[in-house]
Protein backbone atom coordinates (compact mmCIF):
# COMPACT_ATOMS: atom_id res chain seq x y z
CA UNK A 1 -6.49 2.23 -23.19
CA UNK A 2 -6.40 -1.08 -24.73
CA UNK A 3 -8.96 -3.67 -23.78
CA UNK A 4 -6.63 -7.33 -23.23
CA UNK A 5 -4.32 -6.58 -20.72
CA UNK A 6 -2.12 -9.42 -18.31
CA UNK A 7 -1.71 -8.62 -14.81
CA UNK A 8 1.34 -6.24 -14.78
CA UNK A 9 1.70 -5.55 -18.45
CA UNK A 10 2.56 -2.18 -19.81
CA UNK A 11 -0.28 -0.33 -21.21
CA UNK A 12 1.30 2.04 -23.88
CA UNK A 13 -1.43 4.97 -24.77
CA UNK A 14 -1.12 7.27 -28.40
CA UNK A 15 1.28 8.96 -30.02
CA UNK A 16 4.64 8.24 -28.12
CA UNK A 17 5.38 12.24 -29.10
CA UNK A 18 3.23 14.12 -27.63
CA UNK A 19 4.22 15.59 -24.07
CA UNK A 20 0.64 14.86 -23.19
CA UNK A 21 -2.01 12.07 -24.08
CA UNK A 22 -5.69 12.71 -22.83
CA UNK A 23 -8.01 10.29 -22.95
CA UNK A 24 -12.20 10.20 -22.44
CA UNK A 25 -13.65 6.70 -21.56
CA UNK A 26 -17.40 6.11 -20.18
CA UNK A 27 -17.38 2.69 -17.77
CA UNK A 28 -20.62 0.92 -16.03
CA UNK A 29 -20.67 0.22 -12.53
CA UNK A 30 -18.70 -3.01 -11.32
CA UNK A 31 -16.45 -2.77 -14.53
CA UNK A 32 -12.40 -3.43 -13.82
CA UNK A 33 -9.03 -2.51 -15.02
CA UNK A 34 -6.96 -5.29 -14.52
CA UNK A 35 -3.69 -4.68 -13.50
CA UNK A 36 -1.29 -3.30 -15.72
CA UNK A 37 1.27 0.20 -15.75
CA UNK A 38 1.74 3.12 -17.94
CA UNK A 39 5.05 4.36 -19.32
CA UNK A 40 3.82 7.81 -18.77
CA UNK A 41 2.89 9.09 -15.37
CA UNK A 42 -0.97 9.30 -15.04
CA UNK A 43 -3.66 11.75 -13.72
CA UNK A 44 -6.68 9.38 -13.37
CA UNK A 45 -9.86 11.75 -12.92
CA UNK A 46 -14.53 11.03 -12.64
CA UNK A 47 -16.12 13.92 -13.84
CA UNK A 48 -19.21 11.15 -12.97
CA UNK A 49 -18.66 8.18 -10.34
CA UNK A 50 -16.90 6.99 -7.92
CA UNK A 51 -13.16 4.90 -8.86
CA UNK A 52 -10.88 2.57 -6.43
CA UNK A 53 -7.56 2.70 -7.98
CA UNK A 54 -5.26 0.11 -6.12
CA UNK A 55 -1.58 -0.67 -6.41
CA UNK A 56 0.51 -2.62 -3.32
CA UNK A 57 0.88 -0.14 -1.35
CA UNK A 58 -2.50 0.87 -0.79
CA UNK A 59 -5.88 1.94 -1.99
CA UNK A 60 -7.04 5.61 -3.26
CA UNK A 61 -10.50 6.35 -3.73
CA UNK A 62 -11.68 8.88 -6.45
CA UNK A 63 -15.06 10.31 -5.89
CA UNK A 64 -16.03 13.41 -8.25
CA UNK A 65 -14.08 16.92 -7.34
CA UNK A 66 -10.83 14.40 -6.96
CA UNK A 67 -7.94 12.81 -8.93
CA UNK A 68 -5.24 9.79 -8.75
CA UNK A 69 -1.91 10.67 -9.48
CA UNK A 70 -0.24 7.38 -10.48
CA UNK A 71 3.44 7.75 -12.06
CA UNK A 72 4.77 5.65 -14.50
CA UNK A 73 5.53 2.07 -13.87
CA UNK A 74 3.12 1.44 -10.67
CA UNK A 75 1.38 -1.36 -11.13
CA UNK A 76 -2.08 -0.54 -10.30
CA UNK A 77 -5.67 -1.27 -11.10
CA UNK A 78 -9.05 0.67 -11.23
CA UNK A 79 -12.60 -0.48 -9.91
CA UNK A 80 -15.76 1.50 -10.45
CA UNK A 81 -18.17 2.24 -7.98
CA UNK A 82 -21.44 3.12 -10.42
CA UNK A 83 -21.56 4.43 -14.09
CA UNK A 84 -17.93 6.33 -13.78
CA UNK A 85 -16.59 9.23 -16.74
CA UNK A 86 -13.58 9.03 -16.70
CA UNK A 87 -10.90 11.60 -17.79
CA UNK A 88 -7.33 10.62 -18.19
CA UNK A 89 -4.00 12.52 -18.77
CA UNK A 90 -0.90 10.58 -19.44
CA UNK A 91 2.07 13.53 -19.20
CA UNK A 92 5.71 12.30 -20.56
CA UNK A 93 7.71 11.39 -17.38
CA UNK A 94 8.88 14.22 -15.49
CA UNK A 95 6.82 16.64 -16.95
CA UNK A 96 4.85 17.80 -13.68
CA UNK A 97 8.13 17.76 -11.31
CA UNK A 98 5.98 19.08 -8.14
CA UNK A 99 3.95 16.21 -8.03
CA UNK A 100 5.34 12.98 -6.12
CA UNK A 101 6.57 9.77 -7.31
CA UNK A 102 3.74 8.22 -5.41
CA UNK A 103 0.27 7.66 -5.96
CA UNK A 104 -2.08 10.45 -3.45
CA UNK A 105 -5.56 11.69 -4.25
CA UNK A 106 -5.14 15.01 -5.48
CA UNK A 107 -8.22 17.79 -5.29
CA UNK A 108 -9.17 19.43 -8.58
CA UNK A 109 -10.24 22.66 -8.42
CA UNK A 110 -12.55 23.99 -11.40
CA UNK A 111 -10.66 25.54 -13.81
CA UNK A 112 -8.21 22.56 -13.64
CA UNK A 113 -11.71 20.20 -14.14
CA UNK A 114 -12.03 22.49 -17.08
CA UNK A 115 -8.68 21.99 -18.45
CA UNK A 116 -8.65 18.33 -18.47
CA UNK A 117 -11.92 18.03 -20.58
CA UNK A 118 -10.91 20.33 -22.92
CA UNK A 119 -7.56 18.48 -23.28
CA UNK A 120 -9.53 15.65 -23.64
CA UNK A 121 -11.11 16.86 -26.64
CA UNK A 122 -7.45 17.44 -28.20
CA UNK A 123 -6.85 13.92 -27.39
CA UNK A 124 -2.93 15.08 -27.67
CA UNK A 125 -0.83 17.94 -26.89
CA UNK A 126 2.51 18.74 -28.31
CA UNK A 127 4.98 21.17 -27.69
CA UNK A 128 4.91 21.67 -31.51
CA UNK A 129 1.77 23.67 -31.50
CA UNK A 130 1.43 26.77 -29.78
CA UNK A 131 -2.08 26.41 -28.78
CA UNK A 132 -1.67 23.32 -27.67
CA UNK A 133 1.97 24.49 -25.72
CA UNK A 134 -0.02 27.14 -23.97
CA UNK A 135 -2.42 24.38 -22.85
CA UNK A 136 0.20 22.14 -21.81
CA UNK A 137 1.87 24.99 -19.43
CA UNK A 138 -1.44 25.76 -18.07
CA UNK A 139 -2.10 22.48 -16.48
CA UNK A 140 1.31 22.09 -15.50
CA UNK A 141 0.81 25.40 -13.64
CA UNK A 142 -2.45 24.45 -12.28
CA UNK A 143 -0.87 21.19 -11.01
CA UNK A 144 2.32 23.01 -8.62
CA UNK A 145 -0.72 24.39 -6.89
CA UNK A 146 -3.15 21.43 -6.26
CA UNK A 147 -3.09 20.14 -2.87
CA UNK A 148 -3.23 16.30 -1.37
CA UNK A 149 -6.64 14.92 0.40
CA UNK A 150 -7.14 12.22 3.14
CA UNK A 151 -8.92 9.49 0.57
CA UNK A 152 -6.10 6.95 0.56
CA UNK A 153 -6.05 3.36 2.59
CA UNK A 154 -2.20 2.61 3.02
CA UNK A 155 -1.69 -0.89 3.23
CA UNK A 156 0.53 -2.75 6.05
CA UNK A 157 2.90 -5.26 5.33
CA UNK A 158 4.29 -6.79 8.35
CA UNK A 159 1.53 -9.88 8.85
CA UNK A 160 -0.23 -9.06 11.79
CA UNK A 161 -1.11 -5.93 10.60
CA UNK A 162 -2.03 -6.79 7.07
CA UNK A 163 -4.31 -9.57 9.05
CA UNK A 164 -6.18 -6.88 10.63
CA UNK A 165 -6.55 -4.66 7.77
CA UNK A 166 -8.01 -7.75 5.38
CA UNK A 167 -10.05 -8.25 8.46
CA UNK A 168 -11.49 -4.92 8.71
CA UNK A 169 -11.83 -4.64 5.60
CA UNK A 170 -13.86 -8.09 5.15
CA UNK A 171 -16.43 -6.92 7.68
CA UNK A 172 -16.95 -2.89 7.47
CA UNK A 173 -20.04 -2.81 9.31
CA UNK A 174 -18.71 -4.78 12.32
CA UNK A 175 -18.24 -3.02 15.49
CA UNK A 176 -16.01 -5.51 17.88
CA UNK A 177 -13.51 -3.54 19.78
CA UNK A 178 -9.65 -3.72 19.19
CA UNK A 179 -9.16 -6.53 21.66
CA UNK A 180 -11.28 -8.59 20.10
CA UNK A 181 -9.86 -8.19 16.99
CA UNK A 182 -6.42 -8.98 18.83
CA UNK A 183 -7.40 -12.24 19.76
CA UNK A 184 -8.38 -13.26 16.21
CA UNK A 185 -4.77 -12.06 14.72
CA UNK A 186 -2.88 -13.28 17.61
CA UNK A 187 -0.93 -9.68 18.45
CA UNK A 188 -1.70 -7.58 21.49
CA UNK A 189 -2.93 -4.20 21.37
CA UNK A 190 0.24 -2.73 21.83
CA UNK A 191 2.07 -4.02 19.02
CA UNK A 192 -0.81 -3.46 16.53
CA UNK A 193 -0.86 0.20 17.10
CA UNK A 194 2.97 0.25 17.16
CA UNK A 195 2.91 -1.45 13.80
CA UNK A 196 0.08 0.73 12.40
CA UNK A 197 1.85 3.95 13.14
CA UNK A 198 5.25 2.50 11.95
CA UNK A 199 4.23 1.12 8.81
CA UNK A 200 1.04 3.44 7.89
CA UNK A 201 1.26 6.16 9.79
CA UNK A 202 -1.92 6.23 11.66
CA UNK A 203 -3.49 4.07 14.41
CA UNK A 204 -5.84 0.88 14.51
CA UNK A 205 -9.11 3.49 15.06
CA UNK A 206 -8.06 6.33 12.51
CA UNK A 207 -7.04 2.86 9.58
CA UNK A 208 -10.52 1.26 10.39
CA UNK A 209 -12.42 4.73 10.46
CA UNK A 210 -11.24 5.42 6.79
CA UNK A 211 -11.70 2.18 5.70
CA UNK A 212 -15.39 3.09 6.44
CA UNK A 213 -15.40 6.10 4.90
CA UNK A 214 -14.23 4.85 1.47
CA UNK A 215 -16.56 2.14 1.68
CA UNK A 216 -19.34 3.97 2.22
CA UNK A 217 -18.36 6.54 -0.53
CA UNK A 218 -18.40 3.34 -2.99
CA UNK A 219 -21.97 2.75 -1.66
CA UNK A 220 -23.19 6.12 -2.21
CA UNK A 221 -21.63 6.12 -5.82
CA UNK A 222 -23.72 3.26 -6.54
CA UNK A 223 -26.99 5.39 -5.11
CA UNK A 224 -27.36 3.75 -1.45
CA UNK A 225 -29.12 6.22 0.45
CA UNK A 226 -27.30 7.41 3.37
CA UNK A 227 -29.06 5.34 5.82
CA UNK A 228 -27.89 2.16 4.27
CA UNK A 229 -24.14 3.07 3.54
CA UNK A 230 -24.01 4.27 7.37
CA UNK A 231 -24.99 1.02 8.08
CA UNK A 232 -22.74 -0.81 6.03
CA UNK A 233 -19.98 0.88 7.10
CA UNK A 234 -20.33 0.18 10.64
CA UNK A 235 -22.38 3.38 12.34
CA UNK A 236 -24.93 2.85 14.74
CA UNK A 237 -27.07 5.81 13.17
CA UNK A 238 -27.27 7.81 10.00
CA UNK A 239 -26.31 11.60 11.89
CA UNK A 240 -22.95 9.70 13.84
CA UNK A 241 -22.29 8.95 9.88
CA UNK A 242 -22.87 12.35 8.57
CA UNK A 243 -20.79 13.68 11.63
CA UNK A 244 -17.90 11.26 10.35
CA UNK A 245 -18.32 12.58 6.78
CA UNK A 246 -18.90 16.46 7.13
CA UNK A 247 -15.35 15.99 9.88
CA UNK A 248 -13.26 14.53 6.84
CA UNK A 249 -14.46 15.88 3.52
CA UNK A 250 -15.87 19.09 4.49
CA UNK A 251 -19.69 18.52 3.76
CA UNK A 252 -22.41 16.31 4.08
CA UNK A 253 -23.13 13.16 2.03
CA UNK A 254 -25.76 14.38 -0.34
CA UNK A 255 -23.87 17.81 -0.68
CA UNK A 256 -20.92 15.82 -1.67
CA UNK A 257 -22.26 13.93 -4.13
CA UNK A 258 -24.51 16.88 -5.96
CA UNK A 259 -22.59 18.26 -8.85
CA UNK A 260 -21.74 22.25 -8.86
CA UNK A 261 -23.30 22.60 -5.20
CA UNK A 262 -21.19 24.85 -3.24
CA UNK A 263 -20.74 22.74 -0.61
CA UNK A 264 -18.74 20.23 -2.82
CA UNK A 265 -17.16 23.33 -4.11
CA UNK A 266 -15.99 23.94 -0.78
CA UNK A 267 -14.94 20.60 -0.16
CA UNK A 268 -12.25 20.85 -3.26
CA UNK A 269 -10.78 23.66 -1.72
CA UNK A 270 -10.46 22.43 1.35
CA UNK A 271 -6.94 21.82 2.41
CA UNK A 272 -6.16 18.42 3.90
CA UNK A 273 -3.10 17.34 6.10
CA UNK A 274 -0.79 15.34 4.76
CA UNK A 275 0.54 11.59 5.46
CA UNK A 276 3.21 9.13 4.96
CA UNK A 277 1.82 7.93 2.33
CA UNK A 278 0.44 11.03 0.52
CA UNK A 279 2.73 14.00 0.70
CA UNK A 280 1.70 17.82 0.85
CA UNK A 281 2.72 19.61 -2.41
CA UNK A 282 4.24 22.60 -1.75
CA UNK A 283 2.66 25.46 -3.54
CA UNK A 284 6.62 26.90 -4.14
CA UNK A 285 8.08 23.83 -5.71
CA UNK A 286 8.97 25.73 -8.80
CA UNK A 287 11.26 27.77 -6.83
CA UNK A 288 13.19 24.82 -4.87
């Protein structure tokens, strides 16, 4: 990826002929991407650290085990959260047809982990070269099977809600109730949750709950120990933390975070229910 970008401006990425570009770049913690989009639609994967991509429409969170699927022409741009590996494919527009034209989080299983480094190695894949054909069609295969996870933050847009979002997201660790907060954006209770679920798809509680959760998984990227990042995200103790974590990714903090353990095994092939802003990918889309 090139290195002077302007906010917005298209990124191109190797040889325009190749069906697929793969990419290996090492980052250090705090570095940014500034905004820019790809003419290719993007699989944006750690196999170390923790990454924020962001567009407008929301915020996705890739922690190791997990990938961004970003298609061409979103405008987007990626944080890291500690020293962050990171493995890109750029497939030729309409090559992987199951996945949506919307960013989501996408779980990667291990032969698929496997796959992308040893495309990376190739650097590019053509259709031209058998080897690299077979390659090509077994990541495409491996991607009509891979399933969505709960790591995104959709982002409001009507004001009041977008008030209470930057607010929440300002102060993570604060624990004022709802009303409170309705006071400071000047909207009742009512219509908050009624824009929430409109416009996101998931109440006040559940928006502010995984706003905590993605914090804290920067924090833990960045090696906070688990008593601090429950703190920091708002818990009262370190086990009502660990009970938030193991209910939404399957595992425990440190389990998540250890590399080959078979709890974070387990946690990739977890399946996770879809939202409005990250559809489920149907494991017979080839057949539609």
């Amino acid at each position: 990826m090139s290195r002077k970008r302007q906010s917005g401006q298209v990124d191109p990425v190797g040889d325009r002929r190749a069906a697929v570009i793969a990419l290996a770049r090492e980052y250090a913690a705090g570095h940014v991407i500034a905004s820019h989009v790809h003419d290719r639609d993007q699989l944006v994967y750690a196999s170390h650290g923790v990454m924020t991509v962001r567009s407008r429409a929301g915020a996705w969170v890739v922690p190791p085990h997990r990938a961004v699927w970003v298609p061409a022409a979103v405008p987007h741009t990626v944080t890291m959260s500690g020293a962050v590996a990171m493995r890109t494919l750029y497939l030729r527009r309409q090559l992987a047809t199951s996945l949506p034209r919307a960013c989501c989080v996408l779980n990667v299983s291990p032969l698929l982990r496997e796959l992308l480094l040893h495309a990376c190695a190739a650097t590019a894949l053509s259709h031209r070269t058998p080897w690299q054909r077979h390659l090509i069609d077994v990541i495409l295969d491996q991607l009509q099977t891979v399933q969505t996870v709960q790591l995104q933050l959709p982002t409001p847009s009507d004001p009041r809600a977008l008030r209470t979002a930057e607010l929440l997201l300002a102060t993570p660790d604060e624990r004022r109730p709802l009303h409170q907060i309705c006071r400071a954006v000047g909207a009742s209770e009512r219509t908050l949750e009624r824009l929430f679920q409109d416009e996101v798809g998931m109440t006040v509680g559940k928006w502010r709950q995984q706003a905590r959760l993605l914090h804290a998984l920067r924090l833990l990227a960045e090696g906070a120990k688990v008593t601090h990042a429950a703190s920091e995200a708002g818990y009262s103790t370190p086990s009502a933390f660990i009970h938030m974590f193991r209910r939404s990714l399957g595992t425990t903090p440190t389990r998540y975070f250890t590399p080959g353990g078979r709890a974070a095994r387990r946690a990739t092939d977890r399946p996770a229910s879809a939202s409005n802003s990250t559809p489920r990918i149907r494991r017979d889309s080839r057949r539609r």
